[in-house]
N, C-alpha and C. Protein backbone atom coordinates (compact mmCIF):
# COMPACT_ATOMS: atom_id res chain seq x y z
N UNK A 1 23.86 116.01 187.61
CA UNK A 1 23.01 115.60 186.51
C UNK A 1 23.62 116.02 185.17
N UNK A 2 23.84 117.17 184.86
CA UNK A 2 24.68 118.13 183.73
C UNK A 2 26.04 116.95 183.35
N UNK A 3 26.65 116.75 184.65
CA UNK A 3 27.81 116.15 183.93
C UNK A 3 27.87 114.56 183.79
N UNK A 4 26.23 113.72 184.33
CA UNK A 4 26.15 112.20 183.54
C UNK A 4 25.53 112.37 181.94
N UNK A 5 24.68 113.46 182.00
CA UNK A 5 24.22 113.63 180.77
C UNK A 5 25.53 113.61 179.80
N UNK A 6 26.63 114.89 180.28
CA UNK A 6 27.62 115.31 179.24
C UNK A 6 28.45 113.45 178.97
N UNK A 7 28.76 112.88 180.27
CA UNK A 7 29.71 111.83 179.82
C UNK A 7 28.97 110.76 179.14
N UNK A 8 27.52 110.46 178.93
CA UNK A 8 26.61 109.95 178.41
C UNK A 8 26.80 110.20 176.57
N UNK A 9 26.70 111.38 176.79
CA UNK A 9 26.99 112.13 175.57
C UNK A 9 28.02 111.58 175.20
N UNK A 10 29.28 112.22 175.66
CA UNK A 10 30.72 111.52 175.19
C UNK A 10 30.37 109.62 174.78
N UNK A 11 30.21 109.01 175.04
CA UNK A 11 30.34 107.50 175.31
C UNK A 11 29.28 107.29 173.97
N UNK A 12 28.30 108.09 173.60
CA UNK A 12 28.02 107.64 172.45
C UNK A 12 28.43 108.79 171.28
N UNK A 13 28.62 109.58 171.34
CA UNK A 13 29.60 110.43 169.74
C UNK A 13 30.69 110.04 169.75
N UNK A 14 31.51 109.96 170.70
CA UNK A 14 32.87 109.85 170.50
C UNK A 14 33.88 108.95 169.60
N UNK A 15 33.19 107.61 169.50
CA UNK A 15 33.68 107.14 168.12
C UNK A 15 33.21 107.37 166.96
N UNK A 16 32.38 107.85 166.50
CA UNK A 16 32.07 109.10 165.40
C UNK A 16 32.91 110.12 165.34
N UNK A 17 32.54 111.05 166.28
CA UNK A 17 33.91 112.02 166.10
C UNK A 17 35.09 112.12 165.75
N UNK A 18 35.41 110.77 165.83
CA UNK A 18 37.25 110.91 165.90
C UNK A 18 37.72 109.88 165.08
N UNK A 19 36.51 109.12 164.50
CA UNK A 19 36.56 108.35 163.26
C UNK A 19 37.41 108.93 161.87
N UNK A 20 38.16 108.05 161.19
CA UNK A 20 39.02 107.95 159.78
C UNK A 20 38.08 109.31 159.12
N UNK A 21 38.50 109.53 158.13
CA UNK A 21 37.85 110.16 157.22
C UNK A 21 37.48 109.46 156.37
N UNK A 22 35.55 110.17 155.92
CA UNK A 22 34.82 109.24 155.09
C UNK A 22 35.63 108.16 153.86
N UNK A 23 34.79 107.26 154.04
CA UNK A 23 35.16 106.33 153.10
C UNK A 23 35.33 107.07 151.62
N UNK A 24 36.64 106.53 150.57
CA UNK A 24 37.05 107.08 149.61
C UNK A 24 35.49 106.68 148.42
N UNK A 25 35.34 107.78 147.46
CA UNK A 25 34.19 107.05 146.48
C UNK A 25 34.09 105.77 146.22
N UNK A 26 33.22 105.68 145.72
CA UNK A 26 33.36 103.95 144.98
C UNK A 26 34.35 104.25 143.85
N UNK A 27 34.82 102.57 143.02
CA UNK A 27 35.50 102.92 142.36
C UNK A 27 34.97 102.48 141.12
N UNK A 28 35.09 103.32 140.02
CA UNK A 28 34.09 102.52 138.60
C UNK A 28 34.74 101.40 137.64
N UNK A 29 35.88 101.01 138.20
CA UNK A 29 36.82 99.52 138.26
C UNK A 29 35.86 98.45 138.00
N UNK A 30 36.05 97.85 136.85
CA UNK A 30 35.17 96.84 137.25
C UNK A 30 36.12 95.13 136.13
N UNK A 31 35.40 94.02 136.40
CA UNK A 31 36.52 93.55 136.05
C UNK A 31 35.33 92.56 134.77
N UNK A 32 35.95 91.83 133.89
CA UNK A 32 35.07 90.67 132.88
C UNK A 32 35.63 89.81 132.68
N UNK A 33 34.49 88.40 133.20
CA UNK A 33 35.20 87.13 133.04
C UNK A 33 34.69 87.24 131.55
N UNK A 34 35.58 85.96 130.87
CA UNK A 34 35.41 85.70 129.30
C UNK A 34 35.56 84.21 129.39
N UNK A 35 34.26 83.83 129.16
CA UNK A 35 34.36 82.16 128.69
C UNK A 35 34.57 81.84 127.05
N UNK A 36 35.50 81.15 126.61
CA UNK A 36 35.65 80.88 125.28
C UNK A 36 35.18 79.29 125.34
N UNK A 37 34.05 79.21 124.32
CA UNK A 37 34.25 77.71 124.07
C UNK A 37 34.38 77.46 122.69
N UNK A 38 35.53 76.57 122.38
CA UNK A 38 36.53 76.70 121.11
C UNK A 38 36.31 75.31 120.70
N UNK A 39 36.06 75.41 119.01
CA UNK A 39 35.77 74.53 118.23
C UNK A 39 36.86 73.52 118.76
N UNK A 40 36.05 71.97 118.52
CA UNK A 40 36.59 70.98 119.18
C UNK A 40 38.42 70.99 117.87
N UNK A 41 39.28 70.51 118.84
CA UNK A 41 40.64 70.77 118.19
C UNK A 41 41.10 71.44 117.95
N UNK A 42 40.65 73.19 117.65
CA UNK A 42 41.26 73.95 118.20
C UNK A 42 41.81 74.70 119.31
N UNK A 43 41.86 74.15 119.92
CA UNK A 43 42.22 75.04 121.50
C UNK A 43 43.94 75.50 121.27
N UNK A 44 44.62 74.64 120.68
CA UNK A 44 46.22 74.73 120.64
C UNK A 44 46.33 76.07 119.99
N UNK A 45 45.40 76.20 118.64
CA UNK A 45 45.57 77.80 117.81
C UNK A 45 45.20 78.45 118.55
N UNK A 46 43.80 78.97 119.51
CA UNK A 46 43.62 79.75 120.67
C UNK A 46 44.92 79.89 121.29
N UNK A 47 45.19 79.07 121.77
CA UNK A 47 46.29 78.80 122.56
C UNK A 47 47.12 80.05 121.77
N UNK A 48 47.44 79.70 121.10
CA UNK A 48 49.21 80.33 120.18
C UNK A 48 48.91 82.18 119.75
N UNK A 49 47.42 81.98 119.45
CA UNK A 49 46.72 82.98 119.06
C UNK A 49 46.60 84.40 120.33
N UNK A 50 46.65 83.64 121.71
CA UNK A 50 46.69 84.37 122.67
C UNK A 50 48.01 84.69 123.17
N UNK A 51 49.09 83.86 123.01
CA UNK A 51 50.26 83.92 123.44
C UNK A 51 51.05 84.73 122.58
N UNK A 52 50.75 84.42 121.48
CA UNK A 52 52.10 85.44 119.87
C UNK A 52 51.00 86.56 119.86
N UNK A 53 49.48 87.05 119.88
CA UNK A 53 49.04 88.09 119.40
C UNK A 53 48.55 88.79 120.28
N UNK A 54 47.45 87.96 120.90
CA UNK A 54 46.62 88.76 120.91
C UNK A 54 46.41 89.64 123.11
N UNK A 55 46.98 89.22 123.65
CA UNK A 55 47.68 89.38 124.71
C UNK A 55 48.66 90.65 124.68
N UNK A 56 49.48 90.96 123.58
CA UNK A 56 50.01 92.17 123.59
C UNK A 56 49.25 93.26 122.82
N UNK A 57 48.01 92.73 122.37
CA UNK A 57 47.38 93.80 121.43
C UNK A 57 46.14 94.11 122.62
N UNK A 58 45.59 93.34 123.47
CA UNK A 58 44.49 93.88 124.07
C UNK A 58 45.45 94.99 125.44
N UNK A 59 46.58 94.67 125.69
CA UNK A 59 47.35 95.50 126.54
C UNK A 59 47.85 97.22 125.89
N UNK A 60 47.99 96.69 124.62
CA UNK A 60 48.19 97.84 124.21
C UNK A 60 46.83 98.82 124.27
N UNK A 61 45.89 97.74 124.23
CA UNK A 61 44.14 98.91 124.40
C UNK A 61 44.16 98.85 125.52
N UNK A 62 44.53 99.21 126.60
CA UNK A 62 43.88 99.63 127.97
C UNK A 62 43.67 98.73 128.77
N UNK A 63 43.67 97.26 127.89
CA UNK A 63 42.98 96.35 129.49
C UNK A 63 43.85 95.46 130.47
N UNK A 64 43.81 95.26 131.18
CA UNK A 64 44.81 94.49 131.96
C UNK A 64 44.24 92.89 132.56
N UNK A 65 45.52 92.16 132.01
CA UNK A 65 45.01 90.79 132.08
C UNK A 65 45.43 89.78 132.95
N UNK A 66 44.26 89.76 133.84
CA UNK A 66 44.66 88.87 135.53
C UNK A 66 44.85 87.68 135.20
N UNK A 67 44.62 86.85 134.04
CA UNK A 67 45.26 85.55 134.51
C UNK A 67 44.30 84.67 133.16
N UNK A 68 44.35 83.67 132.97
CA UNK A 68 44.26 82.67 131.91
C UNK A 68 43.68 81.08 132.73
N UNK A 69 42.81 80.51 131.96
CA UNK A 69 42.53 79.46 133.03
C UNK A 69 42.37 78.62 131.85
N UNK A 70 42.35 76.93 131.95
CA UNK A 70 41.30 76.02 131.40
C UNK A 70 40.94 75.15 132.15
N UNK A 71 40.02 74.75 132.09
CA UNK A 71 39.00 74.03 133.36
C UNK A 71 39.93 72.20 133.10
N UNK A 72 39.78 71.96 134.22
CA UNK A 72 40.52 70.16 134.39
C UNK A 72 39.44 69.22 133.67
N UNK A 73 38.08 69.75 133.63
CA UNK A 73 37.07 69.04 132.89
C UNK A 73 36.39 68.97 131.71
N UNK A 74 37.41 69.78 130.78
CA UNK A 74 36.57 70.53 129.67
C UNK A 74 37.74 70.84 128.73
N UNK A 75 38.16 70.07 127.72
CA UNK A 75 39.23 70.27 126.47
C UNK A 75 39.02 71.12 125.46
N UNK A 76 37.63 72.14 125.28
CA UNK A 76 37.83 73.00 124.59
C UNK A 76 37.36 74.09 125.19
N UNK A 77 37.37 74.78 126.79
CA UNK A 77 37.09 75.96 126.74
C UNK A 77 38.50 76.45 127.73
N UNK A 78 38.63 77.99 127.06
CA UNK A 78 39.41 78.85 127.70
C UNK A 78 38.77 80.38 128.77
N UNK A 79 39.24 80.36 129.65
CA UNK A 79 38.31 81.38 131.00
C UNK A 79 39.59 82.22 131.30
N UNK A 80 39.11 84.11 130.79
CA UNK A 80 40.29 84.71 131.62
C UNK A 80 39.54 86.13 131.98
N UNK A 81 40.32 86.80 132.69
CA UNK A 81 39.65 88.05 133.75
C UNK A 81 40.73 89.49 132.51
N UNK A 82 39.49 90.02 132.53
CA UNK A 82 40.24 91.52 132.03
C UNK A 82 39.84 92.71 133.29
N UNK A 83 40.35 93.61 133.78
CA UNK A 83 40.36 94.34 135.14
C UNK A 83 40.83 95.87 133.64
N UNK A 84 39.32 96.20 133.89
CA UNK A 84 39.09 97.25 133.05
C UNK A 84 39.30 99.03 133.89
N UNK A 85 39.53 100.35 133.85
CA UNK A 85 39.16 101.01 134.23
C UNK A 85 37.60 101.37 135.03
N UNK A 86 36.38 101.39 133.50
CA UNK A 86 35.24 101.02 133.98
C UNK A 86 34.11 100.59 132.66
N UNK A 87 33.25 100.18 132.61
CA UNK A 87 32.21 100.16 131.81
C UNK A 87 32.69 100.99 129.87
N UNK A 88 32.73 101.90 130.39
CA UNK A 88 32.41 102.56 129.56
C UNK A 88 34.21 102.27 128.85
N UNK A 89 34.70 102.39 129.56
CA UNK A 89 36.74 101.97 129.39
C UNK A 89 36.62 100.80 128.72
N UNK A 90 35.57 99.91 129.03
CA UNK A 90 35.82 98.60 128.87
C UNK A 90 35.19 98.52 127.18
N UNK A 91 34.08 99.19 126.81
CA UNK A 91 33.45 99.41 125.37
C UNK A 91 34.21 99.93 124.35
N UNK A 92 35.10 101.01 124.82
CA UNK A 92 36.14 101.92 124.15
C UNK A 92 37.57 100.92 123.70
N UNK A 93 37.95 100.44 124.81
CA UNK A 93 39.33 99.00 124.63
C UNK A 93 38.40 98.60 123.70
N UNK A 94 37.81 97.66 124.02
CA UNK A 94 37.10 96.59 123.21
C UNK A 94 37.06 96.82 121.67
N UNK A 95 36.24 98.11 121.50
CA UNK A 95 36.47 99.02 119.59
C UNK A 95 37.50 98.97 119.14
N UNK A 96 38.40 99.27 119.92
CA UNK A 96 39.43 100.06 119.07
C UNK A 96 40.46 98.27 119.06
N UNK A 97 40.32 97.48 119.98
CA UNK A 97 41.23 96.42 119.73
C UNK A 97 40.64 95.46 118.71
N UNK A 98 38.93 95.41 118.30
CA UNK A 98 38.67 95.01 117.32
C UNK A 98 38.53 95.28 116.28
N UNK A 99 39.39 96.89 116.19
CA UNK A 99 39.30 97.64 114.70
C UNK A 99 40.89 97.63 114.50
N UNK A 100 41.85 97.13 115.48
CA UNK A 100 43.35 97.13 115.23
C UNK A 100 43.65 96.52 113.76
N UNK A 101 44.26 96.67 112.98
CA UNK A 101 44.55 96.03 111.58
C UNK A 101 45.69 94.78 112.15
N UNK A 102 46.73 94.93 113.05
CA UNK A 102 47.19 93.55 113.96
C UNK A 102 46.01 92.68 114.46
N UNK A 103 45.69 93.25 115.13
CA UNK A 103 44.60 91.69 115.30
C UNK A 103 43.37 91.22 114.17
N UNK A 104 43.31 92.18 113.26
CA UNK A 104 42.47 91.36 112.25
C UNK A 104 43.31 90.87 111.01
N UNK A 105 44.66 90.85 111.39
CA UNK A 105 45.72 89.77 110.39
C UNK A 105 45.96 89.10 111.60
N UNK A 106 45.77 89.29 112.64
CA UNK A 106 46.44 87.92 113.51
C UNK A 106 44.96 87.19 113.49
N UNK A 107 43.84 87.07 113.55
CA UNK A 107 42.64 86.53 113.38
C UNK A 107 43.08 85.93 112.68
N UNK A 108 42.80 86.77 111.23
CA UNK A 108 42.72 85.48 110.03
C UNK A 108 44.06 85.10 109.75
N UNK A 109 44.84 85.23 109.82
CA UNK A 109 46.15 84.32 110.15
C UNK A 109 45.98 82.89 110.85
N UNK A 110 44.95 83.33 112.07
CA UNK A 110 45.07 81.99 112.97
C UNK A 110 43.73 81.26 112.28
N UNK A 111 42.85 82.09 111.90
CA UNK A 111 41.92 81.25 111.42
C UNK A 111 41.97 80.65 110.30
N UNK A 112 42.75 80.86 109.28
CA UNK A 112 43.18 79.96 107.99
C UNK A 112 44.11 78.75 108.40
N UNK A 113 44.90 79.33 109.29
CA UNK A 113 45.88 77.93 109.97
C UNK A 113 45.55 76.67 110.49
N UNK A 114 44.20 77.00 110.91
CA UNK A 114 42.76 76.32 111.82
C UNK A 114 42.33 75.62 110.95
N UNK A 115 41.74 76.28 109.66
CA UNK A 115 41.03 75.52 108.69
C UNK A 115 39.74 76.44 109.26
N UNK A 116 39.52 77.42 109.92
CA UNK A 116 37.93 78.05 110.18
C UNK A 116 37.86 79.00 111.52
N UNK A 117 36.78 79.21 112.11
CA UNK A 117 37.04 80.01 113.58
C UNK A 117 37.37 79.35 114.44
N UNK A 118 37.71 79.81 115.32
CA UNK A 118 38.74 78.92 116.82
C UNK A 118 37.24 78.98 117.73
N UNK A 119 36.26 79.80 117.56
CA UNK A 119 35.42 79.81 118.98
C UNK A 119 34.36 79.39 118.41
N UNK A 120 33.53 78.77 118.87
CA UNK A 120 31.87 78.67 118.44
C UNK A 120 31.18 79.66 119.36
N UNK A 121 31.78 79.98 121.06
CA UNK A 121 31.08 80.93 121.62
C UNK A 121 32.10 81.70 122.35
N UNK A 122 31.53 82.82 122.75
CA UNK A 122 32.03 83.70 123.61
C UNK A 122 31.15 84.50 124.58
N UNK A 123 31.17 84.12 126.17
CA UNK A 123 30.48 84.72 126.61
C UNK A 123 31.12 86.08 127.43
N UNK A 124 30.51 86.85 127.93
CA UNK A 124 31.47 87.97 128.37
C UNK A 124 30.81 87.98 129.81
N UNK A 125 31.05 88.49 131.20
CA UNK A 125 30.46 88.71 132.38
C UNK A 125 30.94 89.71 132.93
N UNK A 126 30.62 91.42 133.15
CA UNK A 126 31.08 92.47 133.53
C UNK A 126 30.75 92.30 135.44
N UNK A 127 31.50 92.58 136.24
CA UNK A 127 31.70 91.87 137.46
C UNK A 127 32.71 93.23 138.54
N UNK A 128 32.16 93.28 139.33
CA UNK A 128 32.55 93.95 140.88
C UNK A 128 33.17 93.50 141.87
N UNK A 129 34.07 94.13 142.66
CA UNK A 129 34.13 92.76 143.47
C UNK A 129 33.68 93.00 145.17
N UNK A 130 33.18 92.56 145.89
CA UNK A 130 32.41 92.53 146.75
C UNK A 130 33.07 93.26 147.45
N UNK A 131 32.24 93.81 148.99
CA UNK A 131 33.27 94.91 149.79
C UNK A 131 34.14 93.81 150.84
N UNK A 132 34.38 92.46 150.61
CA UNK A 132 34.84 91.44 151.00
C UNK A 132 35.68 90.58 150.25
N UNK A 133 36.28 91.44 148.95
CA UNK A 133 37.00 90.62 148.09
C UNK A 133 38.52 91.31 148.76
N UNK A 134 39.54 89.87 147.92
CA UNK A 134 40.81 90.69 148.17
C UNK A 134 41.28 91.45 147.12
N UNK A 135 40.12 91.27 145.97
CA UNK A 135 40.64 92.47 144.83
C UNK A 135 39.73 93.85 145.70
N UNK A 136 40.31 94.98 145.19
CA UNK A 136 39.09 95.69 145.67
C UNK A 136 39.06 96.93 143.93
């Protein structure tokens, strides 16, 4: 009796026991889509505005930039991912790249070139990625 109980025992701890070590913390990583929707005809200054400026100035603040999109259906908006440290990383970049004296001569640089502002909107979306993504 003693020893169906004990192998009973074994057969249910035993993959517990000898299991990985606990899962690492969460991570406070988090990433923000950015929808731009840009005054009709400007998209080309966006365009130039992201490529000559402003791409090496948000890198120089901390954020790192996964990728650049424009939709096949839509001639004035631009969609890209920034993969921030965390929240609070992401408020701190953000200040200090909109208090840079480079990007507020590369602004109005691009915005006099324009004839006005390049965006009518900007939306921002702070974002996780699932325990099923291949970002993690």
């Amino acid at each position: 009796m003693l020893r169906r109980l004990l192998c009973s025992f074994l057969v249910v701890t035993a993959p517990t026991a000898f299991a990985a070590d606990p899962a690492p913390a969460a991570s406070t990583r988090c990433y923000e889509l950015r929808t731009y929707t840009v005054v009709p005809g400007r998209l080309p200054h966006l365009h130039a505005r992201f490529r000559n400026h402003s791409i090496q100035l948000l890198e120089k603040h901390g954020m790192k930039l996964l990728g650049f999109w424009t939709p096949v259906d839509k001639d004035n908006v631009l969609v890209y991912i920034v993969e921030h440290e965390s929240r609070e990383g992401a408020q701190k970049s953000w200040a200090a790249f909109r208090a840079d004296p480079q990007w507020i001569a590369a602004k109005k640089a691009s915005e006099e070139e324009a004839g006005g502002s390049l965006t009518e909107k900007v939306e921002s979306v702070f974002m996780v990625p699932t325990d099923y993504s291949a970002i993690k």
